[in-house]
Every structure is written in structure tokens, then in C-alpha cells.
Protein backbone atom coordinates (compact mmCIF):
# COMPACT_ATOMS: atom_id res chain seq x y z
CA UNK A 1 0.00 0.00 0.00
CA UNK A 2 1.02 3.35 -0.61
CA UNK A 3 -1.74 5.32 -0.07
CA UNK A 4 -5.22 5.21 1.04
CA UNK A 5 -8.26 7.81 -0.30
CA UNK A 6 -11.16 8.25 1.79
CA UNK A 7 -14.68 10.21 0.90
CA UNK A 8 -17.02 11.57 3.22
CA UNK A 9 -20.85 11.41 1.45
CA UNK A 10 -23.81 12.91 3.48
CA UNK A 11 -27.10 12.69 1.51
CA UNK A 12 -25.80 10.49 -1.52
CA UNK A 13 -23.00 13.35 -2.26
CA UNK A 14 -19.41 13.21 -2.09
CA UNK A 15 -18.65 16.20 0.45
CA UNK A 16 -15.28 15.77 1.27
CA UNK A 17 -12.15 13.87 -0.10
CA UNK A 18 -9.08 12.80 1.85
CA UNK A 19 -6.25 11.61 0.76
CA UNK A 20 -3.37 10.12 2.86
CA UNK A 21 0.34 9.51 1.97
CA UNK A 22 2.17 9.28 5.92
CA UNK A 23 3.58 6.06 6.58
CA UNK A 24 3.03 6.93 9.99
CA UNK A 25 -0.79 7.54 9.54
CA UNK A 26 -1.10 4.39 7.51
CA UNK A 27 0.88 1.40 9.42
CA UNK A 28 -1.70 0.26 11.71
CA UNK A 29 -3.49 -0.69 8.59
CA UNK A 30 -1.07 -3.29 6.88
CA UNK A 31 2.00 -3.95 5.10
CA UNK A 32 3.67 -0.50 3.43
CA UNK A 33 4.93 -0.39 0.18
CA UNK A 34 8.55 1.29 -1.02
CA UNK A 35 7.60 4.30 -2.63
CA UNK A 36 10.71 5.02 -4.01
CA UNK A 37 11.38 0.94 -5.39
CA UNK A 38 7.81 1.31 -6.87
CA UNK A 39 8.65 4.63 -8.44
CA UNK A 40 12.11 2.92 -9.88
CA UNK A 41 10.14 -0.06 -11.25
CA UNK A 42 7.29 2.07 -12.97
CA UNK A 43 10.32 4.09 -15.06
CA UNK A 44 12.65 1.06 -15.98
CA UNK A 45 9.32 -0.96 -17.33
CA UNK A 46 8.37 2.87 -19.13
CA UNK A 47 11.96 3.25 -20.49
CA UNK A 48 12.71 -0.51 -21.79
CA UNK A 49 13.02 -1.03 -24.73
CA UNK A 50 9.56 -2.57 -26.73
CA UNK A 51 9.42 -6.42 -26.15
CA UNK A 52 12.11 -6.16 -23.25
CA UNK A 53 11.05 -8.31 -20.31
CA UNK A 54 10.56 -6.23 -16.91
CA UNK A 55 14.47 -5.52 -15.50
């Protein structure tokens, strides 16, 4: 996990949107992800070559 969105609705309507990104807010509810190795991994697979496997 990385991050977590939440919406508050009162009467069927979306009336608020929170968004959360602290590792510290968001342990208690599992297993964190690497930001930064997920970030890596997302711009090797977008800059390999066409065909390449994952690196």
C-alpha cells in the first residue's frame, strides 16, 4: 500500500475527499509499500526497450 483515499458522502454526495500519503498515519493498517522501489520499477518498465522483459 502506498496510499489510502477516503470520501465523506452525506445525503448520496461526495462532500469531502481525503487523501493520505504518511507512513506513519497508515501502518496500523497493513504492510507498506517502497515508494521510491515502486517509483524505480514504474520508469525502468516505461523506459525498456519494446518487447524487453521487466528488469
Amino acid at each position: 500500500m502506498l496510499s489510502t483515499v477516503a470520501f465523506e458522502i452525506l445525503d448520496g454526495r461526495i462532500t469531502t475527499i481525503r487523501g493520505v500519503t504518511d507512513p506513519d498515519e497508515l501502518e496500523h493498517i497493513g504492510p507498506l509499500a517502497d515508494a521510491f522501489a515502486v517509483q524505480r520499477k514504474a520508469f525502468a518498465t516505461r523506459r525498456s526497450p519494446e518487447g524487453a522483459g521487466p528488469g
